[in-house]
Structure formats: structure tokens, C-alpha cells
PDB file of N, CA and C in Angstrom:
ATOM      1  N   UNK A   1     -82.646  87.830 -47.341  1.00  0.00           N
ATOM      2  CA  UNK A   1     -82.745  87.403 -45.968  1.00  0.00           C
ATOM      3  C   UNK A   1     -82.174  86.006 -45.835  1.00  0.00           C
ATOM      4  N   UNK A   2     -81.795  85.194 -45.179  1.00  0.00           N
ATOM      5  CA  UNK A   2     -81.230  84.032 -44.556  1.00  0.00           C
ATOM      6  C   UNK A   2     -82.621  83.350 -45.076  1.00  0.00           C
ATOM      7  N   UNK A   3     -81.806  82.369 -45.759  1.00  0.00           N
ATOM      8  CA  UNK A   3     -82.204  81.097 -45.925  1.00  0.00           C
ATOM      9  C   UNK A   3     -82.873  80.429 -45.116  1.00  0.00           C
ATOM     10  N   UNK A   4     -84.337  80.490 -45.390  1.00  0.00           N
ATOM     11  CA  UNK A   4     -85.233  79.850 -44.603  1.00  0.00           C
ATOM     12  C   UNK A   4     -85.822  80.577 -43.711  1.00  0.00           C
ATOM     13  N   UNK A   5     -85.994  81.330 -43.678  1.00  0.00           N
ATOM     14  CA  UNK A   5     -86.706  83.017 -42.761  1.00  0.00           C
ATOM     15  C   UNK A   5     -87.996  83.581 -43.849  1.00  0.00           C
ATOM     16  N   UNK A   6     -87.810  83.250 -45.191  1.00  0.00           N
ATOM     17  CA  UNK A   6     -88.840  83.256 -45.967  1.00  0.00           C
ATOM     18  C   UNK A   6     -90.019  83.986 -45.598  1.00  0.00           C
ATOM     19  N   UNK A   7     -90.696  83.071 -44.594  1.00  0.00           N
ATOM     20  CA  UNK A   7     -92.205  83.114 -44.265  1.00  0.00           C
ATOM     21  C   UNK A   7     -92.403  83.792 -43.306  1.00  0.00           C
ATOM     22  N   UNK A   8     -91.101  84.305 -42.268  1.00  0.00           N
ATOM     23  CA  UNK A   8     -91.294  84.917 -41.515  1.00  0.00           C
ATOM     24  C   UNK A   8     -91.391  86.646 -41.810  1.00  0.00           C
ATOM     25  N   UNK A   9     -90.766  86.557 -42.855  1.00  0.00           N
ATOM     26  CA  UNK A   9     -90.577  87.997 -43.485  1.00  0.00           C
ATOM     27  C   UNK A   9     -91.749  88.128 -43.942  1.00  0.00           C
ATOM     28  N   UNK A  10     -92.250  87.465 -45.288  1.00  0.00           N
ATOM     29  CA  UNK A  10     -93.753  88.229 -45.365  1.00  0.00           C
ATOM     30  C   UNK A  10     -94.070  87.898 -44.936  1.00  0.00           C
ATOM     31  N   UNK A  11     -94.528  87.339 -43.755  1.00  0.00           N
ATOM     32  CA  UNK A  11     -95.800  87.774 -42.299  1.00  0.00           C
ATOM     33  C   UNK A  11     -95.625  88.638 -41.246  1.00  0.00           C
ATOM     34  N   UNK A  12     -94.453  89.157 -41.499  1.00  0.00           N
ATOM     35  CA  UNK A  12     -93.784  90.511 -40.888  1.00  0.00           C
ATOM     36  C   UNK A  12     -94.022  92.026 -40.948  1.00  0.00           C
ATOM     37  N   UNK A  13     -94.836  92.877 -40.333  1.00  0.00           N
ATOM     38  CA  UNK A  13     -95.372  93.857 -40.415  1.00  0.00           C
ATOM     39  C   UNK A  13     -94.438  94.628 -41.212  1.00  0.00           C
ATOM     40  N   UNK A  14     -94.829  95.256 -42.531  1.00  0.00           N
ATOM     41  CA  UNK A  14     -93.883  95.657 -43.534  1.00  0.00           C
ATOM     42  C   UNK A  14     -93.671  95.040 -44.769  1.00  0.00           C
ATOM     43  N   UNK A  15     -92.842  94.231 -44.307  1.00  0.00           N
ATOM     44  CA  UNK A  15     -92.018  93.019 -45.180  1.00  0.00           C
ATOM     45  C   UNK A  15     -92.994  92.228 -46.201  1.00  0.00           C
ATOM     46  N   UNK A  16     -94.360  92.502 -45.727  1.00  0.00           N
ATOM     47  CA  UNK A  16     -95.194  91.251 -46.826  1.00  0.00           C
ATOM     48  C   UNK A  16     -95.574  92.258 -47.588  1.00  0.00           C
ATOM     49  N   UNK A  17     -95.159  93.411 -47.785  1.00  0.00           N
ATOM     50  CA  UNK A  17     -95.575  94.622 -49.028  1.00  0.00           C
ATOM     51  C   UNK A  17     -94.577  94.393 -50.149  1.00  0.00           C
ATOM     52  N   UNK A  18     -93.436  93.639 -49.793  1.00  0.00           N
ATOM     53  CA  UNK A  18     -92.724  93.053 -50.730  1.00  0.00           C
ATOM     54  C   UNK A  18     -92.756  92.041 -51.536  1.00  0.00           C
ATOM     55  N   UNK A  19     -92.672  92.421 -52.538  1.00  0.00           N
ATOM     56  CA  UNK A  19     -92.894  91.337 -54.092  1.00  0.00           C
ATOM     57  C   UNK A  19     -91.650  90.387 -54.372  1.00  0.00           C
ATOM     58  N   UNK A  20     -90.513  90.956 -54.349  1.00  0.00           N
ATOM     59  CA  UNK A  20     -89.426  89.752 -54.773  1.00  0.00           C
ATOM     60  C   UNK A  20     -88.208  89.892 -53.340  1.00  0.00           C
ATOM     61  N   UNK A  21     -89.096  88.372 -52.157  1.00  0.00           N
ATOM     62  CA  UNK A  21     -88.384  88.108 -50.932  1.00  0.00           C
ATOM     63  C   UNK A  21     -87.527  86.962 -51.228  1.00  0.00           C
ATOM     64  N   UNK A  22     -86.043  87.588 -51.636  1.00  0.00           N
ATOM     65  CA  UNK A  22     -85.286  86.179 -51.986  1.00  0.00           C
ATOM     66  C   UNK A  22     -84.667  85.761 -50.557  1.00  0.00           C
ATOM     67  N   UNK A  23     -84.544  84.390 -50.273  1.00  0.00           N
ATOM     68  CA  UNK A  23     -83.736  83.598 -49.261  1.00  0.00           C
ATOM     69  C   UNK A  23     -82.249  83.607 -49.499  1.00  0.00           C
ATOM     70  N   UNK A  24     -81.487  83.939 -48.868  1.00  0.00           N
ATOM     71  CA  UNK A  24     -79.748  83.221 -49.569  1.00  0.00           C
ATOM     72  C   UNK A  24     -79.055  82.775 -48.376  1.00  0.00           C
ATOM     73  N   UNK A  25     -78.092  81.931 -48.806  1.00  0.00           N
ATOM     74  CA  UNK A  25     -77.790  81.063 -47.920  1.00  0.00           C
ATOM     75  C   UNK A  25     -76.206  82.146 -47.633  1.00  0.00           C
ATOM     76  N   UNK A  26     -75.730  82.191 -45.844  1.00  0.00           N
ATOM     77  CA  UNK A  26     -74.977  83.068 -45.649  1.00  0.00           C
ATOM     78  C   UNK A  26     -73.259  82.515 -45.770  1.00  0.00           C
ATOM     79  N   UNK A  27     -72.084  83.438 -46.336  1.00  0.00           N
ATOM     80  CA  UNK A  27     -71.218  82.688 -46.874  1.00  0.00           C
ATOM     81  C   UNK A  27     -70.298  83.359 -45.292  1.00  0.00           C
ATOM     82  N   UNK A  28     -70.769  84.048 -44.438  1.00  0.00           N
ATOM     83  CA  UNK A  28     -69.891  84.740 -43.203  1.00  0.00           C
ATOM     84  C   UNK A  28     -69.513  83.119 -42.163  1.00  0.00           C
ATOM     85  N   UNK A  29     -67.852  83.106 -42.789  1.00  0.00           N
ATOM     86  CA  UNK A  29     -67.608  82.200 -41.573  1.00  0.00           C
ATOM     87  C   UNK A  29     -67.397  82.411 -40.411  1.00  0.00           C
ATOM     88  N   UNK A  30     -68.380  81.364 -39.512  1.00  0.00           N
ATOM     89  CA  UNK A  30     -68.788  81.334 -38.185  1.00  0.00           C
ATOM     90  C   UNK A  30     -70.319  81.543 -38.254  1.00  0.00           C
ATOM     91  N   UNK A  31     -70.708  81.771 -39.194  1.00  0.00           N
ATOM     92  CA  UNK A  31     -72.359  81.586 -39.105  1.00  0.00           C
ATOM     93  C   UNK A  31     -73.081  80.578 -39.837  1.00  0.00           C
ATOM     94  N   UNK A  32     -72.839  79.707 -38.589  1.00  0.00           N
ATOM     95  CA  UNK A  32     -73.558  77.985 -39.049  1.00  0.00           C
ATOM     96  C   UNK A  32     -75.082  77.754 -38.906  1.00  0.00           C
ATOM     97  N   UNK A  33     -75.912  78.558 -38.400  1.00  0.00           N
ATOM     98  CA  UNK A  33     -76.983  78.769 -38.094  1.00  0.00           C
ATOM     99  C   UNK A  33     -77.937  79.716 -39.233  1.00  0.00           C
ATOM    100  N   UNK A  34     -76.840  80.262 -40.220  1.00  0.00           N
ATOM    101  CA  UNK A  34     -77.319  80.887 -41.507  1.00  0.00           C
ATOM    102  C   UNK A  34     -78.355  82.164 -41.258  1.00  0.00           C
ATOM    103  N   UNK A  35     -78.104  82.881 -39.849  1.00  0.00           N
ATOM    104  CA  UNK A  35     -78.823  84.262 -39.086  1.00  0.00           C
ATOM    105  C   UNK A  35     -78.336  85.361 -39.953  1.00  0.00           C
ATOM    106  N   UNK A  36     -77.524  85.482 -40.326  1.00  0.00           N
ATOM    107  CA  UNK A  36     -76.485  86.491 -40.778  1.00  0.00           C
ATOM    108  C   UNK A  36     -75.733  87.006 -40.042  1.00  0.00           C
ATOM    109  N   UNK A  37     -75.261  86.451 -39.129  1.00  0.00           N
ATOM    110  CA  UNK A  37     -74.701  87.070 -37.902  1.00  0.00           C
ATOM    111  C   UNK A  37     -74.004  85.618 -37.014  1.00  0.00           C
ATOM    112  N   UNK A  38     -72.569  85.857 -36.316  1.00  0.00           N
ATOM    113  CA  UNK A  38     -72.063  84.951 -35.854  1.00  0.00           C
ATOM    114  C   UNK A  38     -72.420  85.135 -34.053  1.00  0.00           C
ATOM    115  N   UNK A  39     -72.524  84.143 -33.822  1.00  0.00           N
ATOM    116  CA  UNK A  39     -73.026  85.167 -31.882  1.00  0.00           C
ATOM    117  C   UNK A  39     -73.178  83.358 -31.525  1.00  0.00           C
ATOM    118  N   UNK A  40     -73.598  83.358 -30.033  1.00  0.00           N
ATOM    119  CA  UNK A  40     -73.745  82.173 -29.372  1.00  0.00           C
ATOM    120  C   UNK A  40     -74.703  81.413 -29.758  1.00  0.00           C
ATOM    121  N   UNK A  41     -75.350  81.696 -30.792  1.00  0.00           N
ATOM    122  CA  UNK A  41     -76.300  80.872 -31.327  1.00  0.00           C
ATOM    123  C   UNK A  41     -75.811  80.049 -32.147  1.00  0.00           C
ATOM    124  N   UNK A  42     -74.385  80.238 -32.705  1.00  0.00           N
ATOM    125  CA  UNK A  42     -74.048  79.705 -33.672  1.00  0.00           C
ATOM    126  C   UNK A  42     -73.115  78.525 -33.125  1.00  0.00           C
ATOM    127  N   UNK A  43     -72.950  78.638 -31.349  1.00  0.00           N
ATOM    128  CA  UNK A  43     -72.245  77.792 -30.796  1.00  0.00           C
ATOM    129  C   UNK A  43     -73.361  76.472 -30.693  1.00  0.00           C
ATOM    130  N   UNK A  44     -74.610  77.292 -30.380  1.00  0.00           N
ATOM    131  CA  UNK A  44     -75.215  75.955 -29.952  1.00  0.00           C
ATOM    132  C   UNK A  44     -75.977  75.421 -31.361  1.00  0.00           C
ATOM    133  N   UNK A  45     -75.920  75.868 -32.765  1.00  0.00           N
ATOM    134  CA  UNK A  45     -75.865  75.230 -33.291  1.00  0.00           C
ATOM    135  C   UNK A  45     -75.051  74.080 -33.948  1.00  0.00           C
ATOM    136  N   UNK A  46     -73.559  74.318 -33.396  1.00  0.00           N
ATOM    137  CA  UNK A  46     -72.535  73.727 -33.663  1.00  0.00           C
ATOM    138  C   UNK A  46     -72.641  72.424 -33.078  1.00  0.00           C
ATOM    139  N   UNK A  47     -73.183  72.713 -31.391  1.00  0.00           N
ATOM    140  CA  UNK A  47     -73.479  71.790 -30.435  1.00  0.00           C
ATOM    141  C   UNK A  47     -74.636  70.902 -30.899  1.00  0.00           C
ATOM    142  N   UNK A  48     -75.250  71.251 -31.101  1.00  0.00           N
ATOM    143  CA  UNK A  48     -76.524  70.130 -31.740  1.00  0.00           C
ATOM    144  C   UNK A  48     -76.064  69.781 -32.782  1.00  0.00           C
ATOM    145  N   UNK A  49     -75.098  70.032 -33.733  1.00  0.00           N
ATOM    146  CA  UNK A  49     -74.746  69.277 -34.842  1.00  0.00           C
ATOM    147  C   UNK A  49     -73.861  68.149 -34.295  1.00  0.00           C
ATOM    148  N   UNK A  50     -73.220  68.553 -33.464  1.00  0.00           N
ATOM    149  CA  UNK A  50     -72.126  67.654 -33.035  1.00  0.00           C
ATOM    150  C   UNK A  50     -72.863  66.597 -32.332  1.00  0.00           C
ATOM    151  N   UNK A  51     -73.889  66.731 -31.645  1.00  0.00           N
ATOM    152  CA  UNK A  51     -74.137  66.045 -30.729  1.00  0.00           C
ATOM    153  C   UNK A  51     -75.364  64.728 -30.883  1.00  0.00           C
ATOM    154  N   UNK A  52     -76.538  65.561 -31.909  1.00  0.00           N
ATOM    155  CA  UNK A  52     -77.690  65.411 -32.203  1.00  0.00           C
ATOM    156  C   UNK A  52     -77.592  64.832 -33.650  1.00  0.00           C
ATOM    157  N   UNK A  53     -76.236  65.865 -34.679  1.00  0.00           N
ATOM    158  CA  UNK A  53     -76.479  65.844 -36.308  1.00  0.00           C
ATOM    159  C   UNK A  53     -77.835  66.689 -36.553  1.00  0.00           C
ATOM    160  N   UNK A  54     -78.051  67.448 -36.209  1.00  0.00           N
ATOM    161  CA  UNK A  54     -79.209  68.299 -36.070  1.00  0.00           C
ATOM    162  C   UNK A  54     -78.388  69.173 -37.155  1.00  0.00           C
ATOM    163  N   UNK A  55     -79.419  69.372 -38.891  1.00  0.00           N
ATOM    164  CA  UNK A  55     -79.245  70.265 -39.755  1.00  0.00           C
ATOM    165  C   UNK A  55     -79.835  71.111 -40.312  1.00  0.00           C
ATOM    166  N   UNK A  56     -81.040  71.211 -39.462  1.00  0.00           N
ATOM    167  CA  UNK A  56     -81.738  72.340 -39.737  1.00  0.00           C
ATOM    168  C   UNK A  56     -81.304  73.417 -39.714  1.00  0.00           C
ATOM    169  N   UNK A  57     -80.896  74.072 -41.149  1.00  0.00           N
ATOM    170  CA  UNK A  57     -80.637  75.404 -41.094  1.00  0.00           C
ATOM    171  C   UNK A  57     -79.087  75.593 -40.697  1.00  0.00           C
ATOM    172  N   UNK A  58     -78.733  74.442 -41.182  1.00  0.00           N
ATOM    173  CA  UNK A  58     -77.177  74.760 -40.846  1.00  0.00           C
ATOM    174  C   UNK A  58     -75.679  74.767 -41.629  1.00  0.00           C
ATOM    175  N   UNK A  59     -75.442  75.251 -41.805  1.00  0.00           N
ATOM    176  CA  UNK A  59     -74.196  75.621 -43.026  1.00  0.00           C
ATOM    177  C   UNK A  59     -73.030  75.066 -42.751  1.00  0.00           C
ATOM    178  N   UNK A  60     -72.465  73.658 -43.301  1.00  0.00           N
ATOM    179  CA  UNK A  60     -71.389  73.600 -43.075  1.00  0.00           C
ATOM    180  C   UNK A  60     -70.566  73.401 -43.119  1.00  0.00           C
ATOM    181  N   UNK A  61     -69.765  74.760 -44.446  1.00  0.00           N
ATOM    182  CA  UNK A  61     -68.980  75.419 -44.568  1.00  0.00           C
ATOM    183  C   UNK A  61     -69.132  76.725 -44.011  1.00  0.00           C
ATOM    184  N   UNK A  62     -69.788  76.623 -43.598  1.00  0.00           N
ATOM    185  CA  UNK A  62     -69.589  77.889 -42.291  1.00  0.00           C
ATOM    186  C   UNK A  62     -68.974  77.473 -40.542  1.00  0.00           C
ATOM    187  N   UNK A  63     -69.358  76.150 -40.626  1.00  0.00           N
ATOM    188  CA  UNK A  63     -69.394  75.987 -39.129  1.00  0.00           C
ATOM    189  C   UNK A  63     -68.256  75.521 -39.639  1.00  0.00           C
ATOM    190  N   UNK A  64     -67.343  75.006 -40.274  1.00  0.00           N
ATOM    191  CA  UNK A  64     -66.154  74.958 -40.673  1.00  0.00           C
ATOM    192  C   UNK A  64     -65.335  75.680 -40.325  1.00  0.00           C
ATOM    193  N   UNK A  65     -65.219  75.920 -39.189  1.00  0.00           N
ATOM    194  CA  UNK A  65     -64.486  77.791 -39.249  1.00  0.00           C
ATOM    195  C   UNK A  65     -62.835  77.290 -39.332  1.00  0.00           C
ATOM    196  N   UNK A  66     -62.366  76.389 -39.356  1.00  0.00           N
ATOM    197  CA  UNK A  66     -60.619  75.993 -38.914  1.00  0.00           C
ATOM    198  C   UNK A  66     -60.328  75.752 -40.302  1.00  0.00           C
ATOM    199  N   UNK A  67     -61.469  75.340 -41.089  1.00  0.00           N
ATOM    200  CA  UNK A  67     -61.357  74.545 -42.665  1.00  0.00           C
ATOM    201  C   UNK A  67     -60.533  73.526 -42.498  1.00  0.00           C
ATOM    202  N   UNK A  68     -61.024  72.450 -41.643  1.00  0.00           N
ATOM    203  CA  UNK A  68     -60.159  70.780 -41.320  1.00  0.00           C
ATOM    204  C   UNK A  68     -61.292  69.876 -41.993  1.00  0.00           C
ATOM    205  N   UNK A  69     -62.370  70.284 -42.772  1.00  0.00           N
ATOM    206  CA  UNK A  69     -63.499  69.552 -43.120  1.00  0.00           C
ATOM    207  C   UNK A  69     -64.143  68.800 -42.482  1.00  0.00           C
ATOM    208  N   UNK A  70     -64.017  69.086 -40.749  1.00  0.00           N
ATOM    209  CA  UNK A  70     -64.692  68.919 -39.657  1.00  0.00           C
ATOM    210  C   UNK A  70     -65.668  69.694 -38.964  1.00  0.00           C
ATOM    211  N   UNK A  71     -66.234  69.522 -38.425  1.00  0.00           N
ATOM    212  CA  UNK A  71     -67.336  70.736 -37.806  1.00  0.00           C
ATOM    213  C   UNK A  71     -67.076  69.348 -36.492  1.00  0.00           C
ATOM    214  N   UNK A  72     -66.394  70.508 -35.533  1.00  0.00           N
ATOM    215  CA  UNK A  72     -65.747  69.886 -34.202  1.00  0.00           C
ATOM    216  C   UNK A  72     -65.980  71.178 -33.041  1.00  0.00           C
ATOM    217  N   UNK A  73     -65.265  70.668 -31.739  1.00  0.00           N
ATOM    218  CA  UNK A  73     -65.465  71.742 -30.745  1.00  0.00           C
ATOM    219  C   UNK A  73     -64.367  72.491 -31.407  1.00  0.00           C
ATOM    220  N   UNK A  74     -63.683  72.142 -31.936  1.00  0.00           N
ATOM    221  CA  UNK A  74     -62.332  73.214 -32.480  1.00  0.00           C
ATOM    222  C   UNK A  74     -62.540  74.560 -33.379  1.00  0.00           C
ATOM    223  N   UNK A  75     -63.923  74.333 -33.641  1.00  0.00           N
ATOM    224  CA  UNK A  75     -64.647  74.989 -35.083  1.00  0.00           C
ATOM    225  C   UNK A  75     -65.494  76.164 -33.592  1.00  0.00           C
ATOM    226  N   UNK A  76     -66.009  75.276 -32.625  1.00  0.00           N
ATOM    227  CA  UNK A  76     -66.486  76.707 -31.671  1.00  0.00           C
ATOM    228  C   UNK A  76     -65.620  77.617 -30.700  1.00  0.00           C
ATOM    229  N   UNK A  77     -64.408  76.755 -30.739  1.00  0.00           N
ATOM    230  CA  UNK A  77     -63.517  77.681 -30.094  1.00  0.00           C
ATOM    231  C   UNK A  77     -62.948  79.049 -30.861  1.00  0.00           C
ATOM    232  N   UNK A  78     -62.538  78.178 -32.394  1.00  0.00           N
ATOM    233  CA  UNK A  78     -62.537  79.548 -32.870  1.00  0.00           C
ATOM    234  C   UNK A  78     -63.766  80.560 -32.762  1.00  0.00           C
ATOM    235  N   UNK A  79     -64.873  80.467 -32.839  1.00  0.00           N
ATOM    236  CA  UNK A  79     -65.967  81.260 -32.729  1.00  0.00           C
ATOM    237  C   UNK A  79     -65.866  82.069 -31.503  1.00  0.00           C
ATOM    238  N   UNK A  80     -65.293  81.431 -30.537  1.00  0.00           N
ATOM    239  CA  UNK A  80     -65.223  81.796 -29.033  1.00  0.00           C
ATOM    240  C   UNK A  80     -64.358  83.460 -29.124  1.00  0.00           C
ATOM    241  N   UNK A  81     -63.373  82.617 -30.096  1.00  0.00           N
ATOM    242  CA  UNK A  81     -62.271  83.666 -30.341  1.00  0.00           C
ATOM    243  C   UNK A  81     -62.350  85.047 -31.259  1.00  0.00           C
ATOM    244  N   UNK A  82     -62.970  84.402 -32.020  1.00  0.00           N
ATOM    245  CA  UNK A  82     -62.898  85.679 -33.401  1.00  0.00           C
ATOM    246  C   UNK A  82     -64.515  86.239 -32.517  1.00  0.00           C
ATOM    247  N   UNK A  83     -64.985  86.107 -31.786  1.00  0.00           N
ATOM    248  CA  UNK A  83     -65.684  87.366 -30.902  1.00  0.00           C
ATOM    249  C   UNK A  83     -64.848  87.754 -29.578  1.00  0.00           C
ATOM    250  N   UNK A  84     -63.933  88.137 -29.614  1.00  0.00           N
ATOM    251  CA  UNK A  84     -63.663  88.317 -28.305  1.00  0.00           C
ATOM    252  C   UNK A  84     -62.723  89.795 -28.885  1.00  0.00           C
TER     253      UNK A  84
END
């Protein structure tokens, strides 16, 4: 499961019947938010990084998406793009 979802899984109807709940951190570029999944969440995590430096839970070499070793609005446009 995504890195840092941990606790939510075993306290999750099901999920806490499980013995070995590993975390991993997600390598899908465009998912800076480390969900497993790229979607508008990953814009506004981009946005609070940019704005705030807000790193909770945030990957970034993922939000890297242009690979300029920036995490910029240029990094959510592509995101804009590679969903469309």
C-alpha cells in the first residue's frame, strides 16, 4: 500500500486480518502525493509544495514529471496533460 496509509489499512474492515502490511513508496510519475494513482490530487499536492513546501507524503521524483529537477507549475501542466 502507499507509503504512509499503514494505519489506515489495519484499521480497515478486512485489512487488519493481515500479518505482513508493507508501505512502499510509489515510483508512477505524476504521483506526488504517493496514492498510487495520478488524478487532481496530485495537482494540489504539487500546489502546496510550491506554495507552502508542504511534504507530507510527497514524492519528489514523482512530482518531477518534466525531470528539470524542479517541482514547478510546469511539472502540473504536464499532469494536466498526460490525463487528458
Amino acid at each position: 500500500m502507499p507509503k504512509g496509509s499503514g494505519d489506515k489499512y489495519r484499521h480497515a474492515d478486512g485489512w487488519g486480518e493481515f500479518l505482513n502490511i508493507v508501505e512502499i513508496e510509489s515510483s508512477e510519475l505524476g504521483d506526488a502525493n504517493n496514492d498510487g494513482e495520478v488524478s487532481a490530487d496530485d495537482i494540489n499536492a504539487i500546489s502546496s509544495y510550491i506554495v507552502r513546501g508542504d511534504t507530507k507524503n510527497f514524492i519528489f521524483k514523482n512530482a518531477d514529471v518534466n525531470g528539470d529537477k524542479m517541482v514547478n507549475a510546469a511539472d502540473i501542466v504536464n499532469i494536466v496533460n498526460m490525463n487528458k
